[in-house]
C-alpha atoms as a PDB file:
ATOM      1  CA  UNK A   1       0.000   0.000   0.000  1.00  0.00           C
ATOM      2  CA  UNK A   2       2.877   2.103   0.785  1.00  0.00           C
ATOM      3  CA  UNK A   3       3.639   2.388  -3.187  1.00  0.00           C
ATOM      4  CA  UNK A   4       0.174   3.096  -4.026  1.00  0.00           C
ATOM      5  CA  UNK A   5       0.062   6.202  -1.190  1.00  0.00           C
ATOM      6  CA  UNK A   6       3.471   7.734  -2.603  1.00  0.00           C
ATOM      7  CA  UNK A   7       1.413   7.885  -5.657  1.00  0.00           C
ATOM      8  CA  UNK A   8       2.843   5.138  -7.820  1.00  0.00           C
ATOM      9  CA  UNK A   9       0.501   2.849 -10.187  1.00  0.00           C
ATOM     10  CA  UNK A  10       0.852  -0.674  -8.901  1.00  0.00           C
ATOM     11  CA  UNK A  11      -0.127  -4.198  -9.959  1.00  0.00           C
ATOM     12  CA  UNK A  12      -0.767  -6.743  -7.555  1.00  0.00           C
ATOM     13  CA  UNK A  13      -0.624 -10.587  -8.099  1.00  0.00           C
ATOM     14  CA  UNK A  14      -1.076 -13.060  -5.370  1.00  0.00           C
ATOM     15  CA  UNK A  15      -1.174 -16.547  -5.397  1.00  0.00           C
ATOM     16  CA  UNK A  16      -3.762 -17.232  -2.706  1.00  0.00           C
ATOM     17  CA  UNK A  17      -7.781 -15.896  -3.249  1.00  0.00           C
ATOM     18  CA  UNK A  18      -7.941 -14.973   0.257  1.00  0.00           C
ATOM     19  CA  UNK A  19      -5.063 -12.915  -0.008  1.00  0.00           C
ATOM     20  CA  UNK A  20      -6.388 -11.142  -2.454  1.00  0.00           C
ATOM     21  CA  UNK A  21      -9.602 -10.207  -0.797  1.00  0.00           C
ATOM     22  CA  UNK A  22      -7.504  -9.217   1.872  1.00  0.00           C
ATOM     23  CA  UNK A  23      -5.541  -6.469  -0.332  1.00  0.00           C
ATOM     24  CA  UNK A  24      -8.759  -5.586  -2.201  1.00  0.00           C
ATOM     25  CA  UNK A  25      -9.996  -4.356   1.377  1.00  0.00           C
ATOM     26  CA  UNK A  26      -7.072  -2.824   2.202  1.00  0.00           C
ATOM     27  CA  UNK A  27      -6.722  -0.632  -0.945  1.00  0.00           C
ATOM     28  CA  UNK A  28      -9.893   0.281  -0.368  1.00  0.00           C
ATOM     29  CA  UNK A  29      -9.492   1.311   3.309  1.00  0.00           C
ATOM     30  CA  UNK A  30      -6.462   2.774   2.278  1.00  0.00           C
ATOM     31  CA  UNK A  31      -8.660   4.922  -0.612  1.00  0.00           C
ATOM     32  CA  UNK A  32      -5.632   3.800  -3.217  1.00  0.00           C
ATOM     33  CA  UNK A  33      -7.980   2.416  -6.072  1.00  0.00           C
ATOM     34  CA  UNK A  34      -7.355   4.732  -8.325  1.00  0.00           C
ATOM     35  CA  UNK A  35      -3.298   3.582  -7.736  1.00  0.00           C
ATOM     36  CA  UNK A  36      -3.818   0.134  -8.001  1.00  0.00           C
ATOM     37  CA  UNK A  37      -4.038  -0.940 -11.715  1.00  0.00           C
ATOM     38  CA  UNK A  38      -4.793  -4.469 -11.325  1.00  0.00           C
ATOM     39  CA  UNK A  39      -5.367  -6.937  -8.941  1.00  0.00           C
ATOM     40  CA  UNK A  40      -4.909 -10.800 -10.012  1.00  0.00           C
ATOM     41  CA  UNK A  41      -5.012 -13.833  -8.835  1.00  0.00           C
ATOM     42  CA  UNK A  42      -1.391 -16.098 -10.320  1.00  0.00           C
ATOM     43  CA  UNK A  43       2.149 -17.184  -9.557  1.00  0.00           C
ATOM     44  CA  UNK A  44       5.456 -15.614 -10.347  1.00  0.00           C
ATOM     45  CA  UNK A  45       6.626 -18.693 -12.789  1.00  0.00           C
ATOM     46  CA  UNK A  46       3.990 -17.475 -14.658  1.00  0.00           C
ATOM     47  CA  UNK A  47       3.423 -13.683 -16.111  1.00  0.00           C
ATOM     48  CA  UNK A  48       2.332 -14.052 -19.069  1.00  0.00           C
ATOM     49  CA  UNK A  49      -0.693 -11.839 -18.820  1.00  0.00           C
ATOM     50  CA  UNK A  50       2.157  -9.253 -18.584  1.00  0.00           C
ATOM     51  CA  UNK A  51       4.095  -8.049 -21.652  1.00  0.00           C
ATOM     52  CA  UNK A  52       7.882  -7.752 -21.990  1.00  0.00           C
ATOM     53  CA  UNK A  53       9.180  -4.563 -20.297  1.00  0.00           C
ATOM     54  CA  UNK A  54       6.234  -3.727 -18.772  1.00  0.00           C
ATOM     55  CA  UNK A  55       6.842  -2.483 -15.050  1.00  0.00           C
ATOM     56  CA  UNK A  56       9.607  -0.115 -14.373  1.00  0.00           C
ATOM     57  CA  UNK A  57      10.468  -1.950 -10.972  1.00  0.00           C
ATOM     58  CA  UNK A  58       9.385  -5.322  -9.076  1.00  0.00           C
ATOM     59  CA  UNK A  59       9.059  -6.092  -5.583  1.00  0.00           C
ATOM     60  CA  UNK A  60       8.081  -9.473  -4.379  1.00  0.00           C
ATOM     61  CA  UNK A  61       7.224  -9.535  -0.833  1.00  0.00           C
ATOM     62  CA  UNK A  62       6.519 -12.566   1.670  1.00  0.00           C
ATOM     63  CA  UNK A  63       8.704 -15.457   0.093  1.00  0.00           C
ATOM     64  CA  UNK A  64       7.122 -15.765  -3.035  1.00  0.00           C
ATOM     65  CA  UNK A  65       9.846 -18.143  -4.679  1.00  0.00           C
ATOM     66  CA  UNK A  66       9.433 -20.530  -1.384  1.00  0.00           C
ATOM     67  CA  UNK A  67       5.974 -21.286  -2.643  1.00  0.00           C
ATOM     68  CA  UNK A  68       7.687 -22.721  -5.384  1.00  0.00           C
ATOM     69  CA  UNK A  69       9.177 -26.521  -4.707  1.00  0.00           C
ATOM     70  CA  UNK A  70      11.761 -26.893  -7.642  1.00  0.00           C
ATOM     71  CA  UNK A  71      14.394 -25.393  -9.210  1.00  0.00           C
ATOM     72  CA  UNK A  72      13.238 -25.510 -12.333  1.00  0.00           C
ATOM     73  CA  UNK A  73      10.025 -23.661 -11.066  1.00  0.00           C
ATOM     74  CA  UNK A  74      12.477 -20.765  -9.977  1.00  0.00           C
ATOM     75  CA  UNK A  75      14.587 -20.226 -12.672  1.00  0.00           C
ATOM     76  CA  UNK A  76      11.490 -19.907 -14.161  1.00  0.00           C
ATOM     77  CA  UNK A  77       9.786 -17.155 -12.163  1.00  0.00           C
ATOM     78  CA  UNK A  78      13.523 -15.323 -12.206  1.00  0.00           C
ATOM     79  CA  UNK A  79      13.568 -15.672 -15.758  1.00  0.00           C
ATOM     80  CA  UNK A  80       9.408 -14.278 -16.189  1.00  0.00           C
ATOM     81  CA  UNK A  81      10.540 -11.517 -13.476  1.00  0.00           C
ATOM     82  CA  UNK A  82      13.477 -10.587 -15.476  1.00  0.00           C
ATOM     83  CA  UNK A  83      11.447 -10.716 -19.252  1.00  0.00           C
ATOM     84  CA  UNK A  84       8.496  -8.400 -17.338  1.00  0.00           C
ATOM     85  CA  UNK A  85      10.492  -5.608 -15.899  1.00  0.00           C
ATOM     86  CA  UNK A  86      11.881  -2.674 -18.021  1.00  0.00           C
ATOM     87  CA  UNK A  87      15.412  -3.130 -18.747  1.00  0.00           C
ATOM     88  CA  UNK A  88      17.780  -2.140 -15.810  1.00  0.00           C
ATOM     89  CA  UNK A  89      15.001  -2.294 -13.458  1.00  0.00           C
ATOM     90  CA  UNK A  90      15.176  -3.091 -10.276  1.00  0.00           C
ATOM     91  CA  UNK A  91      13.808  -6.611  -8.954  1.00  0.00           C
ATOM     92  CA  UNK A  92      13.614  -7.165  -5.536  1.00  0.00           C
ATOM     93  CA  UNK A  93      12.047 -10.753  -4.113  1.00  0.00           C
ATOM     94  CA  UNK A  94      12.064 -11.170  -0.647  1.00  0.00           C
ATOM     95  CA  UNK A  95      12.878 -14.785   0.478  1.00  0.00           C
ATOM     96  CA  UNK A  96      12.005 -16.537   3.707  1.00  0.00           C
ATOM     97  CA  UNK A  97      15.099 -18.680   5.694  1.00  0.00           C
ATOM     98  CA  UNK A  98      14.530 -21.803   6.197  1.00  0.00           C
ATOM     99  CA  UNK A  99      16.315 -21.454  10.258  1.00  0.00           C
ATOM    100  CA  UNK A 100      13.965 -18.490  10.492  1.00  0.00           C
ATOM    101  CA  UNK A 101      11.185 -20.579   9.646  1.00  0.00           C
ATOM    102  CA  UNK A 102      12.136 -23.727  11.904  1.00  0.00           C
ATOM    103  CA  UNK A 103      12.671 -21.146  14.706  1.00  0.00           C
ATOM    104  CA  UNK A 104       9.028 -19.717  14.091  1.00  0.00           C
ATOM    105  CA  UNK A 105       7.607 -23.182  14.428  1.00  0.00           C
ATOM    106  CA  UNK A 106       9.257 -23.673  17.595  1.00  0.00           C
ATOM    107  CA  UNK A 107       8.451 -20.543  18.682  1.00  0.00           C
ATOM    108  CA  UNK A 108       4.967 -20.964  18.068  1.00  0.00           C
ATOM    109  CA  UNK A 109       3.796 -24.308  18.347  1.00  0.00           C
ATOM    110  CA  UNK A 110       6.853 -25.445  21.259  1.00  0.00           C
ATOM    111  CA  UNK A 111       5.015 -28.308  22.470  1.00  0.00           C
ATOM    112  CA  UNK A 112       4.011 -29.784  19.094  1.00  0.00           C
END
């Protein structure tokens, strides 16, 4: 939301439906619609609603590439990533550690 308030256009894509409602709320709450150009339901192996070149800058937040269980899966989002962003623009996909994650489920589920 934080894009969409500093007044740049934005396209969201999430992977999961209730996500989505989730965000569609929020940009609403947030009075952003008129920022936020799309709003769509997919997974970052897969962009091909999206021309080449099309966004001046990418960020992928909450692990997106962990939802995705091969290698082959990734190189393939990196590459769709890479083929949908302007050249030179920045990509930034946030990744989740796999010790961060044991030491969540410790933290919260300890006597599981």
């Amino acid at each position: 939301m934080e894009l969409a308030r500093s007044s740049y256009d934005v396209v969201l894509l999430d992977l999961v439906p209730e996500m989505l409602k989730i965000a569609k709320r929020e940009i609403k709450r947030a009075k952003v619609q008129t920022r936020v150009k799309q709003l769509l339901g997919g997974s970052i192996d897969d962009l091909s609603m999206f021309g080449d070149q099309t966004f001046d800058a990418v960020l992928c937040l909450g692990g997106p590439l962990n939802h995705l269980l091969n290698v082959k899966q990734r190189v393939k989002a990196a590459s769709e990533l890479a083929r949908a962003a302007k050249k030179g623009a920045p990509i930034f996909v946030s990744v989740i550690s796999r010790i961060g994650l044991l030491e969540s489920i410790v933290v919260e589920f300890p006597h599981e």
